[in-house]
Each structure stands twice: as structure tokens, then as C-alpha cells.
C-alpha atoms as a PDB file:
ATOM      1  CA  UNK A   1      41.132  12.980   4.626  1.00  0.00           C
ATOM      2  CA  UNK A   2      44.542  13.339   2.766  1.00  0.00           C
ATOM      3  CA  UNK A   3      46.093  11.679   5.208  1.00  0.00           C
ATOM      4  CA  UNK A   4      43.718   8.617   5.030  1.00  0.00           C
ATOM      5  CA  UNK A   5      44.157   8.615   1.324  1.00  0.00           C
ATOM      6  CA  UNK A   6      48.263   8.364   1.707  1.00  0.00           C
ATOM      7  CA  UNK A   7      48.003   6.008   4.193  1.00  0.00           C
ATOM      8  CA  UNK A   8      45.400   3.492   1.356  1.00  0.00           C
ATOM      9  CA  UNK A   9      47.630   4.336  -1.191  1.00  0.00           C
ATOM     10  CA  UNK A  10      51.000   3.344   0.536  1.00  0.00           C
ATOM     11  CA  UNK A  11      48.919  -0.038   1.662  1.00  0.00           C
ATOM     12  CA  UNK A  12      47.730  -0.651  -1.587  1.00  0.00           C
ATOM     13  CA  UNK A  13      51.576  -0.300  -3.302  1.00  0.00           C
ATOM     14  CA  UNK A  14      52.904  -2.508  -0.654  1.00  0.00           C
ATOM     15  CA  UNK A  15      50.509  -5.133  -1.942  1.00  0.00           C
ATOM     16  CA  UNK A  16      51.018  -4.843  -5.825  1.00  0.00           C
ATOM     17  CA  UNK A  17      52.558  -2.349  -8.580  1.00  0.00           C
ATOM     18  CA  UNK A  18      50.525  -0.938 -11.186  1.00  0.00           C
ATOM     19  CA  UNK A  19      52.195  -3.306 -13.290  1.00  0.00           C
ATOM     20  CA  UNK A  20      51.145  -6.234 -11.775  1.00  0.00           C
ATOM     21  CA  UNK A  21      47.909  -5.810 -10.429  1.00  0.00           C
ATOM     22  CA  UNK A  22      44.670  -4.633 -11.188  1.00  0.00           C
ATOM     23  CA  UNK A  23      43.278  -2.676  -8.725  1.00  0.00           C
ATOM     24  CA  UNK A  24      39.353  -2.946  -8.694  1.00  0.00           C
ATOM     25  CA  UNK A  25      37.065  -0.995  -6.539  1.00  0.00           C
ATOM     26  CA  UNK A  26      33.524  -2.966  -4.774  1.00  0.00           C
ATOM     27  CA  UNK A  27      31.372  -0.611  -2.827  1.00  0.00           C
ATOM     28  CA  UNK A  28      30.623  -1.353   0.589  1.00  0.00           C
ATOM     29  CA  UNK A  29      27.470  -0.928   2.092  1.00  0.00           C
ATOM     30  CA  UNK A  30      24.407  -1.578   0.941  1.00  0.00           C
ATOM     31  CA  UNK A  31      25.382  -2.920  -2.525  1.00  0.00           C
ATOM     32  CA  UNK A  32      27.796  -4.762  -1.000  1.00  0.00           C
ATOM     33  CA  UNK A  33      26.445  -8.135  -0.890  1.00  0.00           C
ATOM     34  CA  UNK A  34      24.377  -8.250  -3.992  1.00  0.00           C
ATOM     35  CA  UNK A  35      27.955  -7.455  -5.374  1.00  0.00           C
ATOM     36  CA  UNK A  36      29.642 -10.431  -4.055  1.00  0.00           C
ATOM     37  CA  UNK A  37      27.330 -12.263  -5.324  1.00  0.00           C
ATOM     38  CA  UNK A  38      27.082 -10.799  -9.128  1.00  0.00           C
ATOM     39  CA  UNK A  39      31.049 -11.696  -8.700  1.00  0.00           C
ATOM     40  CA  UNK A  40      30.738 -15.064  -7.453  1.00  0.00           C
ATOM     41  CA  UNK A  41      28.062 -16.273 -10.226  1.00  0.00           C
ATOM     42  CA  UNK A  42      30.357 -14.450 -12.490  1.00  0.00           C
ATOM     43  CA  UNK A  43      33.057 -17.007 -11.360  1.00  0.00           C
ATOM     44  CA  UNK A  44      35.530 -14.798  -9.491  1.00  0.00           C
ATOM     45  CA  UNK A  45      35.260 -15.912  -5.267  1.00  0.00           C
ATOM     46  CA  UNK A  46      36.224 -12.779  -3.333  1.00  0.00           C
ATOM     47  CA  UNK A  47      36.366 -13.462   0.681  1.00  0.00           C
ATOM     48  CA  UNK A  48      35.810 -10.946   2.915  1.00  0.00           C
ATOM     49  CA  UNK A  49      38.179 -10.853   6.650  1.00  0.00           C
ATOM     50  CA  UNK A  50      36.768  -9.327   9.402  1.00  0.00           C
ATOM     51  CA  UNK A  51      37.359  -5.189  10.153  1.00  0.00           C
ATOM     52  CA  UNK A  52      39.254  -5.499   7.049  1.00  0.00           C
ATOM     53  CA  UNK A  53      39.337  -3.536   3.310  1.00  0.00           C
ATOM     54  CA  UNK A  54      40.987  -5.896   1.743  1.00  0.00           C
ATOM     55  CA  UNK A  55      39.307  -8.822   0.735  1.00  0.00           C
ATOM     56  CA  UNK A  56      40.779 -11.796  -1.393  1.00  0.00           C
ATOM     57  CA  UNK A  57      39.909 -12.975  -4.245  1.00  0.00           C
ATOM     58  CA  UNK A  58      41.138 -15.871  -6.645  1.00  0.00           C
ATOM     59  CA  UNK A  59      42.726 -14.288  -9.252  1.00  0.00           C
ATOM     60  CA  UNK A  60      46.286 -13.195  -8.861  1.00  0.00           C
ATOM     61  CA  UNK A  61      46.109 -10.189 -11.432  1.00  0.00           C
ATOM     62  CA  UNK A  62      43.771  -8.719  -9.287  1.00  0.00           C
ATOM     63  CA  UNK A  63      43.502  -6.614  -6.019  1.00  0.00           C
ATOM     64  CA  UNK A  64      40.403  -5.925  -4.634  1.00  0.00           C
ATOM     65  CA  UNK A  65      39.652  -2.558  -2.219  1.00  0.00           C
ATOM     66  CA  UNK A  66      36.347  -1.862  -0.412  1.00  0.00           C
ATOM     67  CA  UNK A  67      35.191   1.856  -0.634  1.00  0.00           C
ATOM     68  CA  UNK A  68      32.025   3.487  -0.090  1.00  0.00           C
ATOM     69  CA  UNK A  69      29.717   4.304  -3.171  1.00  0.00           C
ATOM     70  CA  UNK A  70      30.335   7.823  -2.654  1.00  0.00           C
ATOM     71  CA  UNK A  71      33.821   7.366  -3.550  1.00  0.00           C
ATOM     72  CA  UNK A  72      34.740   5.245  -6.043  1.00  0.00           C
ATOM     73  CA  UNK A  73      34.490   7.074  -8.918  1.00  0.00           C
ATOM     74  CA  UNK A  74      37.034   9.824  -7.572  1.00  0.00           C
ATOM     75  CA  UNK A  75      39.368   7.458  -6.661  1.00  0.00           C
ATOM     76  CA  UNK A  76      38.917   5.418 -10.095  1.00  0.00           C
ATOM     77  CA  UNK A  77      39.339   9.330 -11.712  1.00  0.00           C
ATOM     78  CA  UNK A  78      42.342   9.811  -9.619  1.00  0.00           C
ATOM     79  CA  UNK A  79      44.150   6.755 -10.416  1.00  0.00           C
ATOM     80  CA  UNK A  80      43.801   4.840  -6.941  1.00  0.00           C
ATOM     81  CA  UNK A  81      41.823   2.154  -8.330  1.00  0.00           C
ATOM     82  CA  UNK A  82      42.267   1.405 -11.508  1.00  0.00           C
ATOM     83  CA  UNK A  83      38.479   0.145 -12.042  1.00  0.00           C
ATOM     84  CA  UNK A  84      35.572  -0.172  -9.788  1.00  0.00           C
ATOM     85  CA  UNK A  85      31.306  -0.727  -9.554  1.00  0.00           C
ATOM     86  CA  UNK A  86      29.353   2.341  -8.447  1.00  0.00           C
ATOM     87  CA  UNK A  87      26.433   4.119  -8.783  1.00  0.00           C
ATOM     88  CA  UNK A  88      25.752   6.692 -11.625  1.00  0.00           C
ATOM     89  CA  UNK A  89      24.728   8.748  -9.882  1.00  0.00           C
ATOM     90  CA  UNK A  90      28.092   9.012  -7.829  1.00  0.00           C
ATOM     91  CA  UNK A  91      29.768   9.510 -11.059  1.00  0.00           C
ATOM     92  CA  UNK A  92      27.571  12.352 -12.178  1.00  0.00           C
ATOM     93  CA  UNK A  93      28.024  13.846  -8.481  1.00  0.00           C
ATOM     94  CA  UNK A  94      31.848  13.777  -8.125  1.00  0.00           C
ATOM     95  CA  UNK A  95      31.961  14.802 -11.824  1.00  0.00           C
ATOM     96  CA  UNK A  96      34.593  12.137 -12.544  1.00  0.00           C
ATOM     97  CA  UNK A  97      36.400  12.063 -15.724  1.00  0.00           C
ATOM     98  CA  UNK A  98      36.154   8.256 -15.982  1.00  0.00           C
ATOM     99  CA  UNK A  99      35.702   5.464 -19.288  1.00  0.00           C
ATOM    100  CA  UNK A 100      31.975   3.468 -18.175  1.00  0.00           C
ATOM    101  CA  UNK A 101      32.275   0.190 -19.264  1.00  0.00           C
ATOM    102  CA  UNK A 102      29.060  -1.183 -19.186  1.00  0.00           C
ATOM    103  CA  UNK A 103      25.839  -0.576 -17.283  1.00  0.00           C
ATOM    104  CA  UNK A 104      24.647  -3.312 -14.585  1.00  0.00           C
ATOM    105  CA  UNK A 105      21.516  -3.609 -13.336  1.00  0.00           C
ATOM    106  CA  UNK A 106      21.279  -5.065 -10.633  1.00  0.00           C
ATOM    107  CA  UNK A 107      20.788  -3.942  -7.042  1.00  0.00           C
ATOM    108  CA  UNK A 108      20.245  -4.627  -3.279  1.00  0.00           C
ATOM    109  CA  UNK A 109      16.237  -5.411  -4.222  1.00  0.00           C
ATOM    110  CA  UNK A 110      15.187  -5.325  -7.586  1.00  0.00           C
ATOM    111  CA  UNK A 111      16.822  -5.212 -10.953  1.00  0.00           C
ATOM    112  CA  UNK A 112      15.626  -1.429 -11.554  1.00  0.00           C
ATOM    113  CA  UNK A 113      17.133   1.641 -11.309  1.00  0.00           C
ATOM    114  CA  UNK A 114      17.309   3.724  -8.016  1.00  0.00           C
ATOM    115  CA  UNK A 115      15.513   6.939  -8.318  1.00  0.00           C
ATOM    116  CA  UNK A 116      16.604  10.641  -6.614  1.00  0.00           C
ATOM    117  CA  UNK A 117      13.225  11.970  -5.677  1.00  0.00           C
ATOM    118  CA  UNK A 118      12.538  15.500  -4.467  1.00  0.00           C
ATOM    119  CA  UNK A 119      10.061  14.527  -1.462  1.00  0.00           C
ATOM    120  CA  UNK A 120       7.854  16.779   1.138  1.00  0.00           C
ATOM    121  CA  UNK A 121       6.029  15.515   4.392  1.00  0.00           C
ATOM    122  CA  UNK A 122       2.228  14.551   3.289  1.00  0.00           C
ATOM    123  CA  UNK A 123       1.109  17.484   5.316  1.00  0.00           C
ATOM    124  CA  UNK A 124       3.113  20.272   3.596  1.00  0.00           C
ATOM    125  CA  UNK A 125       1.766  23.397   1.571  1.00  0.00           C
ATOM    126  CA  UNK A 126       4.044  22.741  -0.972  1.00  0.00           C
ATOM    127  CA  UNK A 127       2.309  20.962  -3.777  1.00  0.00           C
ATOM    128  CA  UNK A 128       4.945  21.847  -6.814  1.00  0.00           C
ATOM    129  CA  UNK A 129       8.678  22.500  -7.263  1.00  0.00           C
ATOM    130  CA  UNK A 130       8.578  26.698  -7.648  1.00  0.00           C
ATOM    131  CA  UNK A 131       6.598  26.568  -4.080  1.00  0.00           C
ATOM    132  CA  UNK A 132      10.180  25.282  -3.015  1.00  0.00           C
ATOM    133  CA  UNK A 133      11.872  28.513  -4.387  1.00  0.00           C
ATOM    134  CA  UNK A 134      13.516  30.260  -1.148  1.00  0.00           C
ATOM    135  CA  UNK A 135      13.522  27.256   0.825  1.00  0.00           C
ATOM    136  CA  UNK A 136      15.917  24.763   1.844  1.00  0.00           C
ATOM    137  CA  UNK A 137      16.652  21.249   0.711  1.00  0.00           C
ATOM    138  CA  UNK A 138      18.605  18.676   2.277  1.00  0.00           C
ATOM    139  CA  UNK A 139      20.402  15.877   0.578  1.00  0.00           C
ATOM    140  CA  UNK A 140      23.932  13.361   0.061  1.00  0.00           C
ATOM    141  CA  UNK A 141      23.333  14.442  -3.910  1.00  0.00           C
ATOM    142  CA  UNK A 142      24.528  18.027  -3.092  1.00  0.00           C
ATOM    143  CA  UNK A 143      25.969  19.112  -6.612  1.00  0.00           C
ATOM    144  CA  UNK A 144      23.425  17.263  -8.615  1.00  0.00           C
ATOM    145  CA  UNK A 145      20.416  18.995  -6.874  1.00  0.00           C
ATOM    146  CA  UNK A 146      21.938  22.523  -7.101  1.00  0.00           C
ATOM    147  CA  UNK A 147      21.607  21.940 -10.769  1.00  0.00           C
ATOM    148  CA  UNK A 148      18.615  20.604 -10.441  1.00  0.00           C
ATOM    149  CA  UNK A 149      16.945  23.886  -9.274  1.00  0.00           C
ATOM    150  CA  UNK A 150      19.600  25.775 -11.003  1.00  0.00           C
ATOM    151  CA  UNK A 151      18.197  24.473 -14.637  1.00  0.00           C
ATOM    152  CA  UNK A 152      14.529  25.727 -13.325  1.00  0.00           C
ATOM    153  CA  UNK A 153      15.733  29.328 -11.918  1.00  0.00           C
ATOM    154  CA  UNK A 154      14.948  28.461  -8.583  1.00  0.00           C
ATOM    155  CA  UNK A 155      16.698  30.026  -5.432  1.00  0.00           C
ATOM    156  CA  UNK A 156      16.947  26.986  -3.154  1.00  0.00           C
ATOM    157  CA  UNK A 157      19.027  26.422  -0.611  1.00  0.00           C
ATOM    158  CA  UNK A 158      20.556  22.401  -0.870  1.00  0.00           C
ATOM    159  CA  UNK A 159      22.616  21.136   2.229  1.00  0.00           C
ATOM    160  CA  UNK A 160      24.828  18.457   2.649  1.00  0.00           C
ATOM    161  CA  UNK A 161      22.852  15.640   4.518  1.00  0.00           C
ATOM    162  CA  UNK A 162      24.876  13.058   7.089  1.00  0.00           C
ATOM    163  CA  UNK A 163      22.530  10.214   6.167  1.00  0.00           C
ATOM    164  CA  UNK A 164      18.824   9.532   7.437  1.00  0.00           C
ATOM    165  CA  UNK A 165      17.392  11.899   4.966  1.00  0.00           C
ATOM    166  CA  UNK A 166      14.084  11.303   5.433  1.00  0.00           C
ATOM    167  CA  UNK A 167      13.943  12.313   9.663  1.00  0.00           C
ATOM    168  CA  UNK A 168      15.262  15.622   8.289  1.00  0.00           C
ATOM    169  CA  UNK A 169      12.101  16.392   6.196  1.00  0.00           C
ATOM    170  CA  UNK A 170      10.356  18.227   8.578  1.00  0.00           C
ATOM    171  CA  UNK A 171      13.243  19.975   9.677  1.00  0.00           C
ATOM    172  CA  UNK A 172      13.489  21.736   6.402  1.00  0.00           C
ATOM    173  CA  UNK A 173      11.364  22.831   3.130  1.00  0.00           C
ATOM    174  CA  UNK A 174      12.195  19.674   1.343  1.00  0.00           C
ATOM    175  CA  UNK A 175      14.568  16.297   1.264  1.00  0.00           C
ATOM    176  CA  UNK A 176      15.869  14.799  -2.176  1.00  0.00           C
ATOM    177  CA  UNK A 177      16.502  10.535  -1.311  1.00  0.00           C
ATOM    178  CA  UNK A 178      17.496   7.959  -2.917  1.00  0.00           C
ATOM    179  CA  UNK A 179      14.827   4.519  -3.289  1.00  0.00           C
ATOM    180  CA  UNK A 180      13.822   1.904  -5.253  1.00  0.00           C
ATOM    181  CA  UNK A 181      10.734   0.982  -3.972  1.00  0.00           C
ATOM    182  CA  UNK A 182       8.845   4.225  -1.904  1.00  0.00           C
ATOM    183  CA  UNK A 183       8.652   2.226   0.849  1.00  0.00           C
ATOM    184  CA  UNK A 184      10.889   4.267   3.337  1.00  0.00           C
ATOM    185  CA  UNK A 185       9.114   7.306   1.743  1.00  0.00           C
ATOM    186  CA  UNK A 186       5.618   6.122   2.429  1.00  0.00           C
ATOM    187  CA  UNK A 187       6.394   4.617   6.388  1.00  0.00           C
ATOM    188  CA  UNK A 188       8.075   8.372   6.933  1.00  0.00           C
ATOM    189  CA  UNK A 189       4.335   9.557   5.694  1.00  0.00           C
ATOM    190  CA  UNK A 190       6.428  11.776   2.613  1.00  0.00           C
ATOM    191  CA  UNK A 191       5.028  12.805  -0.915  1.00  0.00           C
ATOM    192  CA  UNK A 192       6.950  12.627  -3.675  1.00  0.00           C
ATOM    193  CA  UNK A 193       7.100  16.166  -6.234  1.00  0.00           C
ATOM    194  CA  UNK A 194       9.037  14.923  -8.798  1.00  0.00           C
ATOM    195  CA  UNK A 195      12.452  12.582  -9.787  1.00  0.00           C
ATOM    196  CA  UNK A 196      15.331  14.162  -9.957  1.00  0.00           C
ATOM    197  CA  UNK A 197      17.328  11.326 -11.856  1.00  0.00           C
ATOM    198  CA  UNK A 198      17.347   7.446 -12.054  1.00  0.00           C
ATOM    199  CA  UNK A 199      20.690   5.564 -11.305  1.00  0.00           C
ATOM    200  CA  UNK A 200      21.989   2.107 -12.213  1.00  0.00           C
ATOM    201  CA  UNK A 201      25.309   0.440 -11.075  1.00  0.00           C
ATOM    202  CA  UNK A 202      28.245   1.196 -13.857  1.00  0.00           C
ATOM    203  CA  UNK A 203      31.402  -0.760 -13.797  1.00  0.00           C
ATOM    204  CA  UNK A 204      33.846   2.223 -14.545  1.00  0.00           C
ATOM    205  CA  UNK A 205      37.880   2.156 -15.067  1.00  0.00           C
ATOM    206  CA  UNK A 206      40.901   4.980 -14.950  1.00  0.00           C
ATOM    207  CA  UNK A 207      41.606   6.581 -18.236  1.00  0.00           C
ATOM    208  CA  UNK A 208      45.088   5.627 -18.218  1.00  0.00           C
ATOM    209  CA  UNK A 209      44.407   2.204 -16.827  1.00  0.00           C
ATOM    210  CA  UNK A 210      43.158   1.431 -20.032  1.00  0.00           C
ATOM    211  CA  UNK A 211      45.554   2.896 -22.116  1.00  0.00           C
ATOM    212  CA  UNK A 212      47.525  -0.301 -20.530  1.00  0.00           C
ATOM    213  CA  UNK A 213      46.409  -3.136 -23.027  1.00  0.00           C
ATOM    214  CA  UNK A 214      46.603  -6.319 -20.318  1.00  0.00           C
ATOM    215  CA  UNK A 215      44.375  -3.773 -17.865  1.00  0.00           C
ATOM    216  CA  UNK A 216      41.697  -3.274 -20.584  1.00  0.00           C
ATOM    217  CA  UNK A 217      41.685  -6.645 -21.503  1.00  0.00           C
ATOM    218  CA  UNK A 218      41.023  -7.835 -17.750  1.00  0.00           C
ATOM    219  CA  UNK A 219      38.446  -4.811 -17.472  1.00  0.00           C
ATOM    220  CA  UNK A 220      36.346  -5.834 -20.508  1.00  0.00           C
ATOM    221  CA  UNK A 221      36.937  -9.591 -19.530  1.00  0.00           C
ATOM    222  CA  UNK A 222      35.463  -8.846 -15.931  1.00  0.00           C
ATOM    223  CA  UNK A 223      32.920  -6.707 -17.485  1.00  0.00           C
ATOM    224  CA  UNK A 224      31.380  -9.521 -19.985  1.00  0.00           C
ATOM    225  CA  UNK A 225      31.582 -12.065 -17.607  1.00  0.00           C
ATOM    226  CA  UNK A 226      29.418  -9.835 -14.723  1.00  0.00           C
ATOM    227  CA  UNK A 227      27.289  -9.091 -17.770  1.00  0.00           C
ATOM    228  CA  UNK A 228      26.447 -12.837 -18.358  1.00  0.00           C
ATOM    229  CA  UNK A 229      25.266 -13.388 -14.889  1.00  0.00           C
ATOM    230  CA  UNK A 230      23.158 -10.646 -14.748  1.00  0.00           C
ATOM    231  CA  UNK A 231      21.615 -11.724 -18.081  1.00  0.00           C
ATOM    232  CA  UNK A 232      21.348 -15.605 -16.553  1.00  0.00           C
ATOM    233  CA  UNK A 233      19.458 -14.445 -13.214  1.00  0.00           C
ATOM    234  CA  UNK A 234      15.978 -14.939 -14.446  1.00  0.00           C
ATOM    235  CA  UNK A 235      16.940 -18.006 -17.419  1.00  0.00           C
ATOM    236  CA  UNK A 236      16.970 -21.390 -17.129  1.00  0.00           C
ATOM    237  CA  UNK A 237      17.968 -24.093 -18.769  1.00  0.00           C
ATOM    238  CA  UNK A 238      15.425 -26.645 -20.097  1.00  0.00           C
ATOM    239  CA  UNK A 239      16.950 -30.221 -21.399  1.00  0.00           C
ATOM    240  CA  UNK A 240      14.575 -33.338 -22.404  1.00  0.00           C
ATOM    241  CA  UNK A 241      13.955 -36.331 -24.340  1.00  0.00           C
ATOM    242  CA  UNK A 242      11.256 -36.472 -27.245  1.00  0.00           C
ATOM    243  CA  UNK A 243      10.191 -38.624 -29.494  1.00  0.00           C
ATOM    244  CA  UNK A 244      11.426 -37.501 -33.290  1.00  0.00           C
ATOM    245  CA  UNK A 245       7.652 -38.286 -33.759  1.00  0.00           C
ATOM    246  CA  UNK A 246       6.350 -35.594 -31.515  1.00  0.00           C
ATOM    247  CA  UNK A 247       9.516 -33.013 -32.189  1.00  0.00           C
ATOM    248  CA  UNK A 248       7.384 -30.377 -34.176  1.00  0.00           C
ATOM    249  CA  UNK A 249       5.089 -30.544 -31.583  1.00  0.00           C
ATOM    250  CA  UNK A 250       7.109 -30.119 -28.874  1.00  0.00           C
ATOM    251  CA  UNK A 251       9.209 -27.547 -30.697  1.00  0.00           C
ATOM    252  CA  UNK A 252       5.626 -25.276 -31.345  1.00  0.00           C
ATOM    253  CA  UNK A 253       5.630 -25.178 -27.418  1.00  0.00           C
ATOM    254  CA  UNK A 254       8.651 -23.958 -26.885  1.00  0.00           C
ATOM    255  CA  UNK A 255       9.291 -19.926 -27.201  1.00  0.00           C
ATOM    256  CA  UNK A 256       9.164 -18.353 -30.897  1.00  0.00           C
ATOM    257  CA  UNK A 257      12.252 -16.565 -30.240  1.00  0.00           C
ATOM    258  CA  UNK A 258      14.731 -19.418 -29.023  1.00  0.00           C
ATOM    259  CA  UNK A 259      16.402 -21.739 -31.305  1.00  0.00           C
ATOM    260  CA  UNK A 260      16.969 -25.059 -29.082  1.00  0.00           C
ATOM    261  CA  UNK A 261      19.776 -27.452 -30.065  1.00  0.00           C
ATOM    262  CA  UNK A 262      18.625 -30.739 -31.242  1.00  0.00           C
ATOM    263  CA  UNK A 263      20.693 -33.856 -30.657  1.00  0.00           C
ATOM    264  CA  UNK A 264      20.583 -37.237 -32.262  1.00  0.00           C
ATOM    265  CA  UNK A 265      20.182 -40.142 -29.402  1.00  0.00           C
ATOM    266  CA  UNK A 266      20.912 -43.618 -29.605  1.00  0.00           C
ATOM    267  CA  UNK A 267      18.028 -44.765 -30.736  1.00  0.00           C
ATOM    268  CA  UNK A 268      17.366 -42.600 -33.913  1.00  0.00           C
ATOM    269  CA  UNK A 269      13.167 -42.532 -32.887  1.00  0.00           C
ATOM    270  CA  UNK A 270      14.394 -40.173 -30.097  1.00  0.00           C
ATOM    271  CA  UNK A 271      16.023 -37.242 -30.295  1.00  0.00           C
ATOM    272  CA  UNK A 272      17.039 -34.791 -27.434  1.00  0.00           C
ATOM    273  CA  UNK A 273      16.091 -30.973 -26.689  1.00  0.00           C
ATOM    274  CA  UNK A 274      17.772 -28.075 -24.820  1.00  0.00           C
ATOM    275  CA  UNK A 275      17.529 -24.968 -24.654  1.00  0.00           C
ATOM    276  CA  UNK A 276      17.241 -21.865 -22.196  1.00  0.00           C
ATOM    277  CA  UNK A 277      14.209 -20.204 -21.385  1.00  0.00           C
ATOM    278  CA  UNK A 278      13.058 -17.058 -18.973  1.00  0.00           C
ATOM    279  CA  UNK A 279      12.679 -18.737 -15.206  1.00  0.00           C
ATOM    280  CA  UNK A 280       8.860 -17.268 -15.612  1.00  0.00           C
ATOM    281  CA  UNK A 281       8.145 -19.090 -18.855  1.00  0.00           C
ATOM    282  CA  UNK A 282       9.023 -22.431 -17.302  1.00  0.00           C
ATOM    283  CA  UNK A 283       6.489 -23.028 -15.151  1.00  0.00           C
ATOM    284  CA  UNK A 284       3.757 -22.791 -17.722  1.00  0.00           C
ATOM    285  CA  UNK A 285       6.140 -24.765 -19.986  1.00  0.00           C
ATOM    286  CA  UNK A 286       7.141 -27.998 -18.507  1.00  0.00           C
ATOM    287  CA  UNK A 287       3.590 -29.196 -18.223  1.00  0.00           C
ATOM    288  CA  UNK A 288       2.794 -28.626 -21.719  1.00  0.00           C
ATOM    289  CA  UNK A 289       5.696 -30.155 -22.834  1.00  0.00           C
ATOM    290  CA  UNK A 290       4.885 -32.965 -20.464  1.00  0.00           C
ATOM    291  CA  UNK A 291       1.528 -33.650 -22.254  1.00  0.00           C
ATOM    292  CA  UNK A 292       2.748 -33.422 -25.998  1.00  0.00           C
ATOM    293  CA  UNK A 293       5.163 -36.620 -25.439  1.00  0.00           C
ATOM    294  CA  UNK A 294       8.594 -35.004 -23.866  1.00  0.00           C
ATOM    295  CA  UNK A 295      10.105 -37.044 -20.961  1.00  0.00           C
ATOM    296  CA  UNK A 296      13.093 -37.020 -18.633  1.00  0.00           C
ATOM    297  CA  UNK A 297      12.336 -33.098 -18.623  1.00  0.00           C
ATOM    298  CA  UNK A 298      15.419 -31.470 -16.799  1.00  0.00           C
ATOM    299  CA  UNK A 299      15.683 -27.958 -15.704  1.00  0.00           C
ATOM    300  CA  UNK A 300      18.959 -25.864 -14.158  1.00  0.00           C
ATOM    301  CA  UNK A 301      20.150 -22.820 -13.005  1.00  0.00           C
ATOM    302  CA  UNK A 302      22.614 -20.727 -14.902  1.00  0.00           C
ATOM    303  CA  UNK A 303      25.718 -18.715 -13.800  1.00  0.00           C
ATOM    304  CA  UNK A 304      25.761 -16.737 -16.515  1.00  0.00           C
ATOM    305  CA  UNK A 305      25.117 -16.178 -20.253  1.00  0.00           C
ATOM    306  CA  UNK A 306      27.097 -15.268 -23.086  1.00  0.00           C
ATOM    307  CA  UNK A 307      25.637 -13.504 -26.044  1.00  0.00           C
END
């Protein structure tokens, strides 16, 4: 392992100085994608290359690494990367001494937190957590279920699982998993006890990283930015012509909470109306708006928005 870690280290200073680049951390696996993606809608395009940990990206200050989850927070602690996206509940695991930047929900599935849950097969006795005392428990969250159990004076057990959790249920007392929907829990025929703890993506950085004020500006820059697109997933934008006859009207329709910009049009009887609007909201909307006099009725998607 320490040789692994000398041998990404000596890559990554061949590649940049700490001067010169910032070194950001993306999590391979299975937030990998939806990642990508936040980043692209953010604006920054970062290409993958085949069997390869370095991908591009375009934006020379910055070099981008691929780690596992599990990682990234140690190596952000330890000054490898100087920033980097992973779970909290990684952070809280590893213990990592690290600044969180913002919070970013969004995942693989849904836009809601993952949840550790303390799971038995349907069939076992155990129907509450002190029937697990004595036992063993098998999870990848090793120091955060110790605690777990420590916190309620119970004597479990808690091994270090290799992945595929759930086929190791019935091996031992009890499995704590990660999921976001209970679907891999429910087709494995488990029954969930209680939560552990909930987890959302954090965009994290390196202490001394930003002490280092062009660093911290790129951090927070990078952070508002992915911020905005999260916040623009589920808006659109709404644009259309009215007449200035019918612009109370139309304006009534439109949500209480939104202020749309209003714009004069050559002909002063018409004026025209955007604004931005939850994707959900438009579909009940546009007809509406349709029927109280508003015409060449345009809507878009959004990369991001900007508080």
C-alpha cells in the first residue's frame, strides 16, 4: 500500500507542482458517472482514457485523480489531493481532519441521502439491536459501527467486509449496508433494525490547500458552480409573449414565490415574460398560461443556477 501511494504521488508531481496545479479528487465507482456529469453541467469537461487514473479536463489549473470513495478523504487529509467529492460517511470513517466545503446531493439514483442500515435475514430471531449483543456484524463501515454499538453498551463483534455485504448476512448475526432505495435489501429477503447514519456527497479540501489563497479561490469557485447545477436539475426556464392586457393575469398563474423579469417589446401592447420554474410545476403551467392569452410559450433546460 505505501508503495502504491509513492508510486501516485511521484506520478502526480511529474504532472504539476503544488504551485501550479490543483489537485482534485473524483471517486470512481459507482458515483462515478453521476459525477462527470454534475461536472460537465457545471461547465468543466473532464475525459476519461481507457485503464487510466488520470483523466483530462479543460482547465489548466487543474489536475484531476480517480480514487475510490473509501479513500479520498485520507488522501485529501494527507495532502495528496488537495480537494476532492466523497461520501460523508467516508469522512466520518477515516476520521479525516479535512475543511467540507459544501454538501451535494446528488447521487447514482436519487437526490437523497444514502443510509447505513443495521439489517438481519427476514427469518432471524433477532427482532431489536441488544438481541445482537455477543454476536457478530459484518460491514465496509468498520469504525463507525464499533461506535455504533459502543454508544449502546453492546458487545458486538464488527468485521471488515470485502464487498457483497448482503450474501454475508446469513453467515453472521447481522450486516450493516449502505442503500438508497431497500431494493437490494428486500431481493436478498433482509429486515432492516435500525439506521445507523445517512450520508450525502461533500466536496472536501486539504487544510493547508486552503491556506493557499488562488487554491481556495478555485475550491469555492468549483464548489458554487457544482452547487448551481445541482440546484438547476429539476428548474426550467419558462419565456413567452403576453399581451400587457392580460399581464396580471398571466402573472397570477405563475408561482407566488418567483419574481419573473418583464421586458418591453416592440410593440408597447406586448410585453415579454421569463422566468424559471420547478420542471414539475411546468406541466400544469404552460396550459394555463396558454388559455389566459400568453403565446410563443418557450421552455429550456438549465445548466445551473446561481443564487
Amino acid at each position: 500500500m505505501r508503495r502504491s501511494l509513492e508510486i501516485e504521488r511521484k506520478t502526480m508531481t511529474a504532472d504539476k507542482t503544488s504551485e501550479e496545479k490543483l489537485v482534485l479528487g473524483i471517486p470512481k465507482g459507482s458515483l462515478q458517472d453521476s459525477t462527470l456529469d454534475l461536472f460537465g453541467r457545471a461547465g468543466y469537461e473532464i475525459i476519461l482514457s481507457p485503464r487510466s487514473y488520470f483523466p483530462s479536463i479543460d482547465d489548466e489549473q487543474i489536475s484531476v485523480i480517480l480514487f475510490r470513495a473509501q479513500e479520498i478523504s485520507r488522501y485529501v487529509a494527507d495532502g495528496v489531493l488537495d480537494a476532492g467529492l466523497t461520501g460523508y460517511d467516508w469522512v466520518l470513517e477515516n476520521g479525516s481532519d479535512v475543511v467540507e466545503i459544501t454538501e451535494l446531493v446528488y447521487s447514482k439514483q436519487r437526490t437523497v441521502p444514502a443510509r447505513w442500515v443495521l439489517a438481519v435475514p427476514q427469518e432471524s430471531a433477532v427482532q431489536k439491536v441488544e438481541d445482537l449483543s455477543g454476536g457478530i456484524v459484518a460491514t465496509e463501515l468498520v469504525s463507525v459501527t464499533r461506535k455504533y454499538f459502543a454508544d449502546r453498551n453492546l458487545d458486538v463483534k464488527v468485521e471488515f467486509s470485502w464487498g457483497a455485504t448482503e450474501v454475508k448476512a446469513r453467515l453472521v448475526d447481522a450486516i450493516v449496508d449502505v442503500t438508497e432505495t431497500g431494493s437490494s435489501l428486500r431481493a436478498n429477503k433482509l429486515r432492516e433494525l435500525d439506521t445507523i447514519m445517512t450520508s450525502t456527497p461533500r466536496f472536501i479540501a486539504n487544510n493547508e490547500a486552503m491556506a493557499i489563497d488562488w487554491k481556495r479561490r478555485k475550491i469555492e469557485n468549483i464548489a458554487l458552480l457544482l452547487q448551481g447545477a445541482i440546484d438547476a436539475r429539476h428548474k426550467v426556464g419558462l419565456k413567452m409573449n403576453v399581451p400587457r392586457a392580460k399581464l396580471q393575469e398571466v402573472s397570477d398563474l405563475l408561482p407566488a414565490e418567483k419574481s419573473p423579469t418583464v421586458s418591453a417589446l416592440a410593440d408597447e401592447n406586448w410585453v415579454a415574460i421569463e422566468v424559471i420554474i420547478e420542471e414539475r410545476v411546468e406541466r400544469e403551467i404552460v396550459p394555463e398560461l396558454k388559455r389566459a392569452g400568453a403565446t410563443g410559450i418557450i421552455t429550456y433546460p438549465l445548466n445551473k443556477v446561481i443564487p
